[in-house]
Protein backbone atom coordinates (compact mmCIF):
# COMPACT_ATOMS: atom_id res chain seq x y z
CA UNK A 1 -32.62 -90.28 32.92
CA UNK A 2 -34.10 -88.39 30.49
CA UNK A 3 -37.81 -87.64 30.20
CA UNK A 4 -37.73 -87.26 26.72
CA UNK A 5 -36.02 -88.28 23.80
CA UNK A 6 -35.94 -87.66 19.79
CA UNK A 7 -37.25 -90.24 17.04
CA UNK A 8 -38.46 -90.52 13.84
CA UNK A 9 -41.93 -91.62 13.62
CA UNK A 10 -44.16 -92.72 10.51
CA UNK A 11 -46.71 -90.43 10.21
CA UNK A 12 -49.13 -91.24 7.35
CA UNK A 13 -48.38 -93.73 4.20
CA UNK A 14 -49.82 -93.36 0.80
CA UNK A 15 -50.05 -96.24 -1.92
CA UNK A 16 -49.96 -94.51 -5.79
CA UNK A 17 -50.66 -96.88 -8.86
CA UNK A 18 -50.55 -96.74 -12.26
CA UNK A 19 -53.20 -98.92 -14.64
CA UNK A 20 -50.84 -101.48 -15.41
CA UNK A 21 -50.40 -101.36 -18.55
CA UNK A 22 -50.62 -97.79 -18.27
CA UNK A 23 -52.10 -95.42 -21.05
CA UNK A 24 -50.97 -92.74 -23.50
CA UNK A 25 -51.34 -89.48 -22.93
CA UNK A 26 -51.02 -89.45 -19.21
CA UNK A 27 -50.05 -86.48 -17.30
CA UNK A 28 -51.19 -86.94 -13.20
CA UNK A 29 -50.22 -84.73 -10.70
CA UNK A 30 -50.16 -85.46 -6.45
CA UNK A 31 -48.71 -83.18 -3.89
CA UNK A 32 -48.01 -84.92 -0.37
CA UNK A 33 -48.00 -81.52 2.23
CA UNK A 34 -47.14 -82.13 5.84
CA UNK A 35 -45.47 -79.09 7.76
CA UNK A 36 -43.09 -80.76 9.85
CA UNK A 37 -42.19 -83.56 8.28
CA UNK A 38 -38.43 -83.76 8.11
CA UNK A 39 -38.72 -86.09 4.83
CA UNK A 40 -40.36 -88.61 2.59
CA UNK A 41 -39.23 -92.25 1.38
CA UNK A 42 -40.75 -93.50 -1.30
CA UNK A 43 -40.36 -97.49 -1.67
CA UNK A 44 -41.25 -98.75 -5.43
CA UNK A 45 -42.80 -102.05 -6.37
CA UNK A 46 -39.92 -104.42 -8.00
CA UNK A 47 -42.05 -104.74 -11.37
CA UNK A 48 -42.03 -100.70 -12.22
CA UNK A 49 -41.49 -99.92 -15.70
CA UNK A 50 -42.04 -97.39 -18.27
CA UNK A 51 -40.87 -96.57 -21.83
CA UNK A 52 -36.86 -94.85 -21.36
CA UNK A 53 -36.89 -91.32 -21.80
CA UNK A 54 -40.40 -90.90 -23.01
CA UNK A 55 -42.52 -91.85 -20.19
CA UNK A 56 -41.49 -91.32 -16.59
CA UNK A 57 -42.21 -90.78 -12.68
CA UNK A 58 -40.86 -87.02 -11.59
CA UNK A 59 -40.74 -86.51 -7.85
CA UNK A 60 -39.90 -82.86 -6.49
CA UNK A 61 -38.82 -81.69 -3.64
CA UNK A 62 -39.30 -78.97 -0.65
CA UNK A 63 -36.08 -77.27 -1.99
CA UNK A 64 -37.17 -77.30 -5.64
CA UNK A 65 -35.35 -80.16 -6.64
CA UNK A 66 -36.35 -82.32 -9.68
CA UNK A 67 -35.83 -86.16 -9.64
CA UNK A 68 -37.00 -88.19 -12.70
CA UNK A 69 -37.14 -92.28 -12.96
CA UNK A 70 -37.69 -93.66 -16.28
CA UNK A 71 -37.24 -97.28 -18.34
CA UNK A 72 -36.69 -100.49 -15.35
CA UNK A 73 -36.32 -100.02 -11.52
CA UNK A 74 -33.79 -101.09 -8.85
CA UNK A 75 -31.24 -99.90 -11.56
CA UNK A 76 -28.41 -97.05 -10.21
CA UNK A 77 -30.69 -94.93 -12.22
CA UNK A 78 -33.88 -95.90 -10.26
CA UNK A 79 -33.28 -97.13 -7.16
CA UNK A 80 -36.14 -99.24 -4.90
CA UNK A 81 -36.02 -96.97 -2.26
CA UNK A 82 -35.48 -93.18 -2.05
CA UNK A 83 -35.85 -90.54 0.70
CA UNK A 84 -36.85 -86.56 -0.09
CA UNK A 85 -35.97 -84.41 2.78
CA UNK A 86 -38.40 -81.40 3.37
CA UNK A 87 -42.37 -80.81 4.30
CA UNK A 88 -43.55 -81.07 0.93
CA UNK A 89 -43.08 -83.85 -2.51
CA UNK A 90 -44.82 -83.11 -5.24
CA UNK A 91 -45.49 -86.43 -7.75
CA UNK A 92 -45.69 -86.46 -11.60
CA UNK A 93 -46.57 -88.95 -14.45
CA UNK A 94 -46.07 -88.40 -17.76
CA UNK A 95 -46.52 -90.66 -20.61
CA UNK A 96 -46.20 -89.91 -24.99
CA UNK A 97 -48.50 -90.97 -27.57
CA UNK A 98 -47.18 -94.56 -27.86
CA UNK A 99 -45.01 -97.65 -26.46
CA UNK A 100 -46.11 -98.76 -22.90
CA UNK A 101 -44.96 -100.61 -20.29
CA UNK A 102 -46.34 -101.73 -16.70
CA UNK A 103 -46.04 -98.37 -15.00
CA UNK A 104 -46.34 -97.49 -11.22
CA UNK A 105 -46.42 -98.60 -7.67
CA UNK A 106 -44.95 -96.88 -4.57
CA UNK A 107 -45.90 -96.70 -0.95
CA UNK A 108 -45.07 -92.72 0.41
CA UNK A 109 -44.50 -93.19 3.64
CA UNK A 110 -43.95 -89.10 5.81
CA UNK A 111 -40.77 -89.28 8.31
CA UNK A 112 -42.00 -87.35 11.39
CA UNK A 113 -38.98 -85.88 13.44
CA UNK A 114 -40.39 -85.45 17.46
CA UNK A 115 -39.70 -85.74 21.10
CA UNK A 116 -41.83 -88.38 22.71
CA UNK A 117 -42.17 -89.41 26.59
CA UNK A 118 -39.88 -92.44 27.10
CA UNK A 119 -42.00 -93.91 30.07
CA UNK A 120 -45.87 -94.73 29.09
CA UNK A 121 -47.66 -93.18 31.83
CA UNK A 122 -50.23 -90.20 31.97
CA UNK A 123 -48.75 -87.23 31.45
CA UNK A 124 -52.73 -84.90 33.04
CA UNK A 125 -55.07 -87.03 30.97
CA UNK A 126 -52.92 -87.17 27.87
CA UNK A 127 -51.58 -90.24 26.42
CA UNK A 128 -48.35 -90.76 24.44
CA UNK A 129 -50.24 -91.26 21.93
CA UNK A 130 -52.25 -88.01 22.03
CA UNK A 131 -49.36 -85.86 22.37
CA UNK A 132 -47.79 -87.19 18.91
CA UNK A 133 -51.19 -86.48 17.35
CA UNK A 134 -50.80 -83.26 18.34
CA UNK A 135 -47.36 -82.37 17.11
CA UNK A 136 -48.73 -83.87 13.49
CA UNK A 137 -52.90 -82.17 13.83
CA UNK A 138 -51.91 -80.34 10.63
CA UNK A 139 -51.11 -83.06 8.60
CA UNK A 140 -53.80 -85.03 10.02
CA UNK A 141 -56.36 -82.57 9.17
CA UNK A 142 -54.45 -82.71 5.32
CA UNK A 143 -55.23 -86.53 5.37
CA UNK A 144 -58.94 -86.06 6.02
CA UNK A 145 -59.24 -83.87 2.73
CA UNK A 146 -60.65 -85.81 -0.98
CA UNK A 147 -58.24 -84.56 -2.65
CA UNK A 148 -55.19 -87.15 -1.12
């Protein structure tokens, strides 16, 4: 038997909203940053909505790439659910001058990739627990900051 094995674990989750309505003239910026994370999923409230091609939600990834969501979700265009792979997601919102819709809400949830004890017991004072704190204390110490 092995005395350790691999697993994703959730990490830290994040719940961004829009006014709903939203207004014109937005432009709002969030960067997620976890070194280590192995990726992101993003999971969008069924009612999203902005105005097609005008307004819209533009996720980026650790390797630079761009990922826009405009007009209605859970269309092929703008799925419920999507998954970024990397350490780092940066968010934007942008919205024109005029025509609204409802706008935004997603939960970011961070995708931890790391070897945990399988059996429960004390491993010199340390708990399971402990030991996956560890592995994330740099993204823990990110969560702790105002500007998240």
């Amino acid at each position: 038997m092995n005395a350790k094995t691999s697993q994703n674990s959730v990490l830290k989750t994040w719940v961004e909203e829009s006014t709903h309505n939203y207004k014109d003239g937005q432009y709002i910026t969030k960067v997620f940053n976890c070194p280590g994370a192995r990726y992101f999923t993003v999971e969008f409230d069924a009612r999203c909505a902005t105005e097609r091609q005008y307004d819209y939600l533009e996720f980026t990834d650790s390797a630079g790439t761009r990922t826009k969501y405009d007009n209605q979700v859970d269309t092929e265009l703008w799925p419920l659910r999507v998954d970024f792979q990397g350490s780092k997601l940066n968010f934007l919102f942008r919205s024109d001058q005029s025509n609204n819709d409802w706008g935004y809400k997603f939960v970011v949830c961070i995708q931890l990739y790391c070897a945990v004890p399988i059996v429960g017991h004390d491993h010199g004072g340390i708990s399971r627990n402990a030991l996956f704190v560890g592995n994330g204390q740099g993204c823990s110490q990110l969560f702790n900051r105002p500007s998240f």
